[in-house]
Protein backbone atom coordinates (compact mmCIF):
# COMPACT_ATOMS: atom_id res chain seq x y z
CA UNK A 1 23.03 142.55 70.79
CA UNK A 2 22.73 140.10 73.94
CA UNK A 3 20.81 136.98 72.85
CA UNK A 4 18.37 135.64 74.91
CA UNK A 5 18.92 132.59 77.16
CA UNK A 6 16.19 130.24 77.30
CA UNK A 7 14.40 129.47 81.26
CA UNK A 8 15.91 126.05 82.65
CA UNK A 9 14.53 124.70 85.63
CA UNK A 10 15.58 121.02 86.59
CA UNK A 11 11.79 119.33 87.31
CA UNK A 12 12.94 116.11 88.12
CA UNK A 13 15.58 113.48 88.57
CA UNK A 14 14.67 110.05 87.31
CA UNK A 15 16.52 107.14 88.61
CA UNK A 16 15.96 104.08 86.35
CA UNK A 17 15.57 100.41 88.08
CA UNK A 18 13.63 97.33 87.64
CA UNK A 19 10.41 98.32 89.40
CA UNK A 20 9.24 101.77 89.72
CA UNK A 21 6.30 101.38 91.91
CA UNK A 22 8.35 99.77 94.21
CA UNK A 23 11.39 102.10 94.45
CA UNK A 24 9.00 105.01 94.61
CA UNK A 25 7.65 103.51 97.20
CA UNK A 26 10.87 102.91 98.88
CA UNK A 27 11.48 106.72 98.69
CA UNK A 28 7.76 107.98 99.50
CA UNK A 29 8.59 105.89 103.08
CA UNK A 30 12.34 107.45 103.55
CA UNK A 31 11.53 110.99 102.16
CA UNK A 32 8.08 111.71 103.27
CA UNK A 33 7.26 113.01 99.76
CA UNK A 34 3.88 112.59 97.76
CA UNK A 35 3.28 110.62 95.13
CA UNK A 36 2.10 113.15 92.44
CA UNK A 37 1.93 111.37 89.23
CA UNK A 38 1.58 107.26 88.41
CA UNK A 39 2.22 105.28 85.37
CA UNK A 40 2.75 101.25 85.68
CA UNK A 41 6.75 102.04 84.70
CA UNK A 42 7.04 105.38 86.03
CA UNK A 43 6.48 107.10 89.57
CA UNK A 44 6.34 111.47 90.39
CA UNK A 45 7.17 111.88 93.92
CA UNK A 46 7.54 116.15 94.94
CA UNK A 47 8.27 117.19 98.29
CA UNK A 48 5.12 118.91 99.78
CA UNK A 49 7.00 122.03 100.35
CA UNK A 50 8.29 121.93 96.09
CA UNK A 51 11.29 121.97 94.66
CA UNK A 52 12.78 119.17 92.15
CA UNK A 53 10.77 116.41 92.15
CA UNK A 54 12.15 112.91 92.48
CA UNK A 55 11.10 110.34 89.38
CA UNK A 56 11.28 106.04 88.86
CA UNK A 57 11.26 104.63 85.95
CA UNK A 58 11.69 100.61 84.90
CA UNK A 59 13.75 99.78 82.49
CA UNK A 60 13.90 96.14 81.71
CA UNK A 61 17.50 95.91 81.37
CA UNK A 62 18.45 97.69 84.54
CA UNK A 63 21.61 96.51 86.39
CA UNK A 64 23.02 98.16 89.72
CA UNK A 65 25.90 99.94 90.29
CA UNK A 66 28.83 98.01 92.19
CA UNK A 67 29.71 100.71 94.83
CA UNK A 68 33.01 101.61 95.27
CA UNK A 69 33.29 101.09 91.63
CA UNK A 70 35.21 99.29 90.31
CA UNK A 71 36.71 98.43 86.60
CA UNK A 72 34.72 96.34 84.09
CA UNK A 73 31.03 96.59 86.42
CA UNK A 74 28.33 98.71 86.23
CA UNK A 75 29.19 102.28 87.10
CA UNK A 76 26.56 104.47 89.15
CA UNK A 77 25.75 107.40 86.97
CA UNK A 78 24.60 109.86 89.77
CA UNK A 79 24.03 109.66 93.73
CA UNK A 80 21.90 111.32 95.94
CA UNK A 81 23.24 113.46 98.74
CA UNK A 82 20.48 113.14 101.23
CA UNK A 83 21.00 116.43 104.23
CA UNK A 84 19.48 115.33 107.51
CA UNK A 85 19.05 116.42 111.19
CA UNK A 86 20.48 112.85 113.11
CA UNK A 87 22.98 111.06 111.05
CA UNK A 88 22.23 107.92 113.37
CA UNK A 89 18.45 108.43 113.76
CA UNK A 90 18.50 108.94 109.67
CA UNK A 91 20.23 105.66 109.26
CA UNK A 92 17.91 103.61 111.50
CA UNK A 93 15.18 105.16 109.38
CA UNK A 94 16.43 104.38 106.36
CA UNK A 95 17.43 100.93 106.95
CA UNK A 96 13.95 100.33 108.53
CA UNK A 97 11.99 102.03 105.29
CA UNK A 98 14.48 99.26 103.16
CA UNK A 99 17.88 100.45 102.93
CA UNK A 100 21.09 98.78 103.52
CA UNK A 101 23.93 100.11 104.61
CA UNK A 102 27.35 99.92 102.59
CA UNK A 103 30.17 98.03 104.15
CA UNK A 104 32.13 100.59 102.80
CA UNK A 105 32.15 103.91 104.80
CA UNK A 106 34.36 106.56 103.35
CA UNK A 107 33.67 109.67 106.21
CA UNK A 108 32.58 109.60 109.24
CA UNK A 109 30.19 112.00 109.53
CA UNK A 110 28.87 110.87 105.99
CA UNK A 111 26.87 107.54 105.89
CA UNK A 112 26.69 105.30 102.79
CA UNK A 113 23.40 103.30 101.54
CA UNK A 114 21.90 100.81 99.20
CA UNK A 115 17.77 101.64 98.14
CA UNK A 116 16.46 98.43 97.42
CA UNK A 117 17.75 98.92 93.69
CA UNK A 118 20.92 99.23 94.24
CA UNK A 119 21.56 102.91 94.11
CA UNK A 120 23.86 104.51 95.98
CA UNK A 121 22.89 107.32 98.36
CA UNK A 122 24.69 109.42 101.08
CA UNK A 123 23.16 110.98 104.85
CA UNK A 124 24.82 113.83 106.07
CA UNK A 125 24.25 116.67 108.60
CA UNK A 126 25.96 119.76 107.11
């Protein structure tokens, strides 16, 4: 007898931070996505097209990540890996939609970036 394996379907990734509304924001601009659900702690965005939506959340105690890590500071838990068309043209957008970009560049045809809360995020084209 086979037992039966519950559905799974990852929904949503929630990134914690100080201010929701503004990090979704910060996203909405970089991403294009819709906002689909709002709470004063806690932003939906969903690409228009679907998928795995994208989620905020404040948490009063938030601290960012120290990227490269390093021993004894606040580790990133996750990252997103961010596929685009223009590596340069993606960067400019970013950085103009509130990014900044990490002194630290590992690959070259990867690019490293801060959203305004600190997270960690990498452009690529393949």
């Amino acid at each position: 007898m086979v037992a039966r394996k519950p559905r799974f379907e990852l929904a949503t990734v929630v990134l914690d931070c100080a201010d929701a509304p503004a990090l979704a924001e910060f996203y909405r601009r970089l991403l294009g996505w819709e906002v689909k659900a709002s709470e004063p702690d806690w932003v939906l965005l969903r690409c228009p097209d679907g998928g795995t939506g994208l989620s905020f959340q404040s948490e009063p105690g938030y601290q960012a990540p120290v990227w490269p890590e390093r021993p004894e500071e606040q580790q990133k838990m996750l990252h997103l890996d961010i596929r685009v068309d223009d590596l340069a043209e993606a960067e400019a957008h970013a950085v103009a939609a509130g990014a900044s970009l990490a002194t630290f560049q590992p690959q070259d045809d990867v690019r490293v970036l801060f959203d305004p809360a600190g997270h960690p995020f990498c452009l690529f084209l393949h």
